[in-house]
Each structure stands twice: as C-alpha cells, then as structure tokens.
Protein backbone atom coordinates (compact mmCIF):
# COMPACT_ATOMS: atom_id res chain seq x y z
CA UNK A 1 153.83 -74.52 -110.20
CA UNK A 2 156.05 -70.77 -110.54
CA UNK A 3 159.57 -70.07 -110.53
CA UNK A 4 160.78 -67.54 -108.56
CA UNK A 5 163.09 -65.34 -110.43
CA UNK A 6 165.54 -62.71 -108.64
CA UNK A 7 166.42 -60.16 -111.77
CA UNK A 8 166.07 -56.86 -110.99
CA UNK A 9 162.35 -55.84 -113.30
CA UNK A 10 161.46 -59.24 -113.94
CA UNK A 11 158.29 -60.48 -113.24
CA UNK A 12 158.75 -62.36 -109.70
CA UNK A 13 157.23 -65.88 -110.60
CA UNK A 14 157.00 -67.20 -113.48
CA UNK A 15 154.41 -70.35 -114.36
CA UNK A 16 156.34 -73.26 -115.19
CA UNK A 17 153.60 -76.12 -115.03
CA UNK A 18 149.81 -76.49 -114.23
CA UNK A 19 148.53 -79.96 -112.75
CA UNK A 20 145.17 -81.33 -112.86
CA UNK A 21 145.29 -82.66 -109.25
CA UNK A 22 141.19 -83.91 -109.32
CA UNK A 23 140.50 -85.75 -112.18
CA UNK A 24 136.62 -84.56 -111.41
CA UNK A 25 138.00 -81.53 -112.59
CA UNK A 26 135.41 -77.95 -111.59
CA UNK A 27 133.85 -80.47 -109.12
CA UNK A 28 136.90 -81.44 -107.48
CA UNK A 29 139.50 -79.36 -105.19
CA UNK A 30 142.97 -79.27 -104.01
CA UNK A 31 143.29 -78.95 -100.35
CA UNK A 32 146.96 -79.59 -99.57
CA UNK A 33 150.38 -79.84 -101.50
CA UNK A 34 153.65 -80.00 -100.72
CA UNK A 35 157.18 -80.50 -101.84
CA UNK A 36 159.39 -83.11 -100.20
CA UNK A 37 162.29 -81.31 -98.63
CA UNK A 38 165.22 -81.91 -101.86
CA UNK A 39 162.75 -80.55 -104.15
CA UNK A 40 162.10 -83.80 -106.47
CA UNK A 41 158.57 -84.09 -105.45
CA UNK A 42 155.42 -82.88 -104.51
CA UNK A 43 152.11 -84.40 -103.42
CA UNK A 44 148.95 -82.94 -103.75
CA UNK A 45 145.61 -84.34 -102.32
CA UNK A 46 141.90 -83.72 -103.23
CA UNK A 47 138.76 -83.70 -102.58
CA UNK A 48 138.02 -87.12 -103.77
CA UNK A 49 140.29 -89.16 -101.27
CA UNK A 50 143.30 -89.55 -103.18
CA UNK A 51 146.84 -88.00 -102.95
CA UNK A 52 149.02 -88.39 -105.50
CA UNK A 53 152.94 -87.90 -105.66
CA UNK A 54 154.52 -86.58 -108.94
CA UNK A 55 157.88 -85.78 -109.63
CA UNK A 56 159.14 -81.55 -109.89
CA UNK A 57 160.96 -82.06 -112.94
CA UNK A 58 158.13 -83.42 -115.23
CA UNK A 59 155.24 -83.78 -113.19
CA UNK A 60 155.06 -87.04 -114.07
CA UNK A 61 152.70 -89.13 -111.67
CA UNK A 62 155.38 -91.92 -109.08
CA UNK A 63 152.51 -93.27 -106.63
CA UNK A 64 149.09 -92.46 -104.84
CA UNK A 65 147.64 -93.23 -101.60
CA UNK A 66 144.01 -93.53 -100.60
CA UNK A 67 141.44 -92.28 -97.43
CA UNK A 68 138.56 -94.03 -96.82
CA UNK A 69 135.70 -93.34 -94.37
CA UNK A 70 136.20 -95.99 -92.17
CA UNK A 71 132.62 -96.32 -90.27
CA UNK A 72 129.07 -94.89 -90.38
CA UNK A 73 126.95 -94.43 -93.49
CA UNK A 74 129.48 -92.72 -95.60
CA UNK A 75 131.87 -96.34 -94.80
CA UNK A 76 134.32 -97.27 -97.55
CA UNK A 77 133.62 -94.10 -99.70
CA UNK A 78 136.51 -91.32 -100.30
CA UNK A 79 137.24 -89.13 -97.53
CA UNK A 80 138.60 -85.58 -98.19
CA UNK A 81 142.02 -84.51 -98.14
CA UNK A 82 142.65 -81.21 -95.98
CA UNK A 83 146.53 -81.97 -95.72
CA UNK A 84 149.83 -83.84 -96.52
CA UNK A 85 153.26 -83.56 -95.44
CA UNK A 86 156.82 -84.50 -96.53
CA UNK A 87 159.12 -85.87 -93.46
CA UNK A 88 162.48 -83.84 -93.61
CA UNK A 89 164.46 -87.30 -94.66
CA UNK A 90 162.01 -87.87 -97.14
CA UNK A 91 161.52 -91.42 -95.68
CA UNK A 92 157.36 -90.58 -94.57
CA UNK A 93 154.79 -88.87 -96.31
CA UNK A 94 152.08 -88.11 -93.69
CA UNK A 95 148.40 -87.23 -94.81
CA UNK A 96 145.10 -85.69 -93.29
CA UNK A 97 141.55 -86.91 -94.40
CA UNK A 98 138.59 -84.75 -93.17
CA UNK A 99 136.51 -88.09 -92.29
CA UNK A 100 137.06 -90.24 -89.28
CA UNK A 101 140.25 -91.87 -91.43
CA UNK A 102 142.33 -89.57 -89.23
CA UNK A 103 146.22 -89.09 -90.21
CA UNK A 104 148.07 -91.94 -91.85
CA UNK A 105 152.36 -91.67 -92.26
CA UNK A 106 152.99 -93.68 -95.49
CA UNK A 107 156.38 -94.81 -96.40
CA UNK A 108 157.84 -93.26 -99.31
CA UNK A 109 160.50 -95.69 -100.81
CA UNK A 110 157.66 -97.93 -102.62
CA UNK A 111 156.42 -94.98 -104.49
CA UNK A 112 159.16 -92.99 -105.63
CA UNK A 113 160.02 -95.59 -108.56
CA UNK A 114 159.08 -94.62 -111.59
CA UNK A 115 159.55 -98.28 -112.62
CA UNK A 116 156.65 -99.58 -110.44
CA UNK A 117 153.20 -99.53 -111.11
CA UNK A 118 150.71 -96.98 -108.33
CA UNK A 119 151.00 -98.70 -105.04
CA UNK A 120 148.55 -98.18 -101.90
CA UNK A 121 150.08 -100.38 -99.50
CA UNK A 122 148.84 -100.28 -96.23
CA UNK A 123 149.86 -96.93 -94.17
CA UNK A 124 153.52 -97.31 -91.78
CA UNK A 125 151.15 -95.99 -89.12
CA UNK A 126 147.68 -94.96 -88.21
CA UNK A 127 147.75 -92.33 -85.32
CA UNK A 128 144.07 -92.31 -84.18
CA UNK A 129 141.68 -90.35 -82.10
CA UNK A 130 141.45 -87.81 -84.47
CA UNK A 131 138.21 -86.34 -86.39
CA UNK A 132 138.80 -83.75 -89.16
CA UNK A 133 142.50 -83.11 -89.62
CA UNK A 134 143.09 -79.93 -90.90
CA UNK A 135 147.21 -79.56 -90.14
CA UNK A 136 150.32 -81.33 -89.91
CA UNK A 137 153.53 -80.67 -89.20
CA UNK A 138 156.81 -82.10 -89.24
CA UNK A 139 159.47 -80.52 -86.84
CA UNK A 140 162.89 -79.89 -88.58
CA UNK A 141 164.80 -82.80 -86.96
CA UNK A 142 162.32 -84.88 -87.62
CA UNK A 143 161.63 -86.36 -84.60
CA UNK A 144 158.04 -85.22 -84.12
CA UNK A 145 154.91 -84.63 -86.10
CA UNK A 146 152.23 -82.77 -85.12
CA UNK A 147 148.68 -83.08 -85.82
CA UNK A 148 145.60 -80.37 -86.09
CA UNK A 149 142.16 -81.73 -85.61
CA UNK A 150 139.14 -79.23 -84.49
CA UNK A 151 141.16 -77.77 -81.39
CA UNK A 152 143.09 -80.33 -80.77
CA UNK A 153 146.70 -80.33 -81.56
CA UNK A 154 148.60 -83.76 -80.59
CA UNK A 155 152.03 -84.29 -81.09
CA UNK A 156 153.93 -87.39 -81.82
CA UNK A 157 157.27 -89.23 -81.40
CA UNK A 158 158.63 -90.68 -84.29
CA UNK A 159 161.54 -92.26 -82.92
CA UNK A 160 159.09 -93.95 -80.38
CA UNK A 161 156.97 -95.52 -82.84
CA UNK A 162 154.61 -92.40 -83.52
CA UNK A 163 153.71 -92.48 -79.65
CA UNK A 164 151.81 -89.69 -78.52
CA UNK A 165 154.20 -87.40 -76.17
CA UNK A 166 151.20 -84.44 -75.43
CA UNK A 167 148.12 -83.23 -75.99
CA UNK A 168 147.43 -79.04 -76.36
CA UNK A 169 143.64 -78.25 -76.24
CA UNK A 170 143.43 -74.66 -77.46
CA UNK A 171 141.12 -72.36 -76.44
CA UNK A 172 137.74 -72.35 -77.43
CA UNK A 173 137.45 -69.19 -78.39
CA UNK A 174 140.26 -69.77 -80.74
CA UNK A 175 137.98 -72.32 -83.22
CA UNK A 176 139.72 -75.10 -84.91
CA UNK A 177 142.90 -75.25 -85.66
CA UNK A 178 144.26 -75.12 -88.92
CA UNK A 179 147.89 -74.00 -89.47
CA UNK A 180 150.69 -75.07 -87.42
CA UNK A 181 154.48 -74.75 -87.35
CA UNK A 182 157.86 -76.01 -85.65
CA UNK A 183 160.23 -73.16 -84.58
CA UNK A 184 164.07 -74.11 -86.38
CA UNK A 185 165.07 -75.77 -83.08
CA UNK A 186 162.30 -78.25 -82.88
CA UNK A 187 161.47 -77.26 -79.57
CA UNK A 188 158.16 -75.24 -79.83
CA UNK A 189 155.23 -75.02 -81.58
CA UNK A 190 152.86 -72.34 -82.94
CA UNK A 191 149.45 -72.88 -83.85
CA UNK A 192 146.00 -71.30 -84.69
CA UNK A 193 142.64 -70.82 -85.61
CA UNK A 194 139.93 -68.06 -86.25
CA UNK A 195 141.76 -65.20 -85.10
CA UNK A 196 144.07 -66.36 -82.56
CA UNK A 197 147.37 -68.03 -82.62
CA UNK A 198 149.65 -69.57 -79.51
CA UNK A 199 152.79 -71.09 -78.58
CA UNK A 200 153.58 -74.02 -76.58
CA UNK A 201 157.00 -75.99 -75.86
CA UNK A 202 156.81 -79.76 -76.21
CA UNK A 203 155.42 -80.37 -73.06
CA UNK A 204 152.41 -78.76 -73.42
CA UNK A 205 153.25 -75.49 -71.40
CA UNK A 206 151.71 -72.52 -73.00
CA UNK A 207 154.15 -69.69 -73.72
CA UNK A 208 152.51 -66.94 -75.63
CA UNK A 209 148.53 -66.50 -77.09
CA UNK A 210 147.58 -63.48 -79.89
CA UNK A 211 145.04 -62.32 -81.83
CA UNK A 212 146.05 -61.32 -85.24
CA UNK A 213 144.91 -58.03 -84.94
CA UNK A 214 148.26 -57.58 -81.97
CA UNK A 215 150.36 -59.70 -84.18
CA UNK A 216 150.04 -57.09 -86.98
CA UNK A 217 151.47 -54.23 -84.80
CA UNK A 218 154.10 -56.61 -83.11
CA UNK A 219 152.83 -56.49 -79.56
C-alpha cells in the first residue's frame, strides 16, 4: 500500500504497508484488490480461493469469503480469484472466481466488525452462467454491476434483485474480456480485451470499437 504525496521534489508514493495476501506465500498470487469507496477497507483475493477484507488504517484482517469449484473433478477445491469489487454504498462486496463458481455479491455488514470472529455466510446472490470471470464493475449509482467472463460481458440490476438487464458479446477478434468501466453517468460502458476496446449504452447498442494502437493517437 503507497501514499501519494503532492510536495513539490518529493518522491510521489511513498510505501506505507506491505500485506501478505496468500498465506502460500512465492506459490500463491494476488489477482484483484480493491478499496471500498470511504477508504476504510480493502479486499484482496488470491490464488487459493479466498478473499479477505482488512481494514486501511492497520491492515488488520475484519472477514473472508470463500470460492469453491462447484462441479467436475476439481469439485469442492479452491477456485481462483481474478477479481473483487466494492459497491459504491459499501453495502456489497462482489467477487470473481476463475472456476465455474462464477460471481458471488456478499453482504458486507457481517464482516466489517472487528468484534466478530471470520464469517463465510452464504453469498446475497449468485449470478450464474458465467465461466472464468475476469472483471467486474460497479456503475457509480450503484444500480448495476457488470460482469466480464471470456467475451461475455452481462450486466445486472441491482435494484431488481441482480436480474440480468443485457447481454454484450464482443467481438471475437477482441479475445476475452478483462477490464471494464462505467462512464460517471452510469449510462455506458467500456470494455476490452487483447487489443481492442468498445463502448456500449445499457441496452446493448454498440457505440464506438478501437484498437489501442488508434486510442494512443486519439482517433
């Protein structure tokens, strides 16, 4: 974790605190962190199935939660972690397994109590249909998440029980999909993949496609 610092010759970040995220240490590996929106926590996931929730100001441990294969031969054993995600209430934490677990939205009020012992109560919701999930995103009036798996981007309504609104298959030259983002207004959304990156509105309705190479030079 680094502190930004704005003096004129500093050094621009400064280390503040290093966290051992994989208790497997060398053989484990962080795939996604994030900070909840006020800044008193951060999650990290691994490569071992488990995300864990710690607080900024000490990095003291609050709460975990757990993926598990749920089928085939690898059934019941830790599923990787490609990506978690902080509501902008702070009332979900939503996480990405890179089995056939799929994305799970957690609750967050049983685990930020420092008083309680590491919870892993069932997930709020379960949003299926999904293989590898390697994005999510929350849009900033947090009435939709949306979800990256392969090249496959599905976005949900949270206010309608995390019912899925749309479906955006990218294109197929584009690869999977692996970094999305809400625009301030919550009403589009940017994604992409191995070289390419496009914009759709919330109905699905493509509005602009890119490589990164035209990106660079604005066009």
């Amino acid at each position: 974790m680094w502190r930004r610092r704005r003096l004129v010759g500093s050094v621009p970040l400064t280390l503040v605190r290093t966290t051992r995220v994989d208790p497997n240490g060398v053989s484990g590996a962080v795939d996604g962190v994030e900070f909840s929106k006020d800044g008193v926590f951060y999650a990290a996931g691994d490569n071992h199935g488990v995300v864990r929730i710690y607080r900024t100001d000490n990095g003291n441990i609050v709460g975990k939660v757990t993926h598990e294969y749920s089928g085939g031969s690898c059934a019941n054993s830790a599923a990787e972690i490609n990506a978690v995600a902080f509501s902008p209430d702070g009332q979900y934490l939503a996480t990405g397994d890179g089995g056939d677990g799929g994305a799970k939205v957690w609750r967050t009020d049983g685990y930020f109590d420092v008083n309680k012992p590491w919870q892993n109560d069932p997930p709020a919701h379960t949003l299926i249909g999904h293989t590898e999930v390697d994005g999510l995103d929350w849009s900033p009036d947090g009435k939709f998440i949306a979800i990256a798996s392969n090249a496959d981007v599905r976005v949900y309504d949270v206010q309608n029980g995390f019912a899925q609104i749309v479906r955006i298959l990218a294109e197929p030259s584009q690869g999977a999909v692996n970094s999305l983002d809400f625009s301030s207004d919550s009403a589009y959304l940017a994604y992409a993949g191995g070289c390419r990156a496009q914009a759709s509105n919330l109905s699905g309705s493509l509005l602009m496609t890119g490589t990164w190479d035209s990106v660079a030079v604005g066009k």
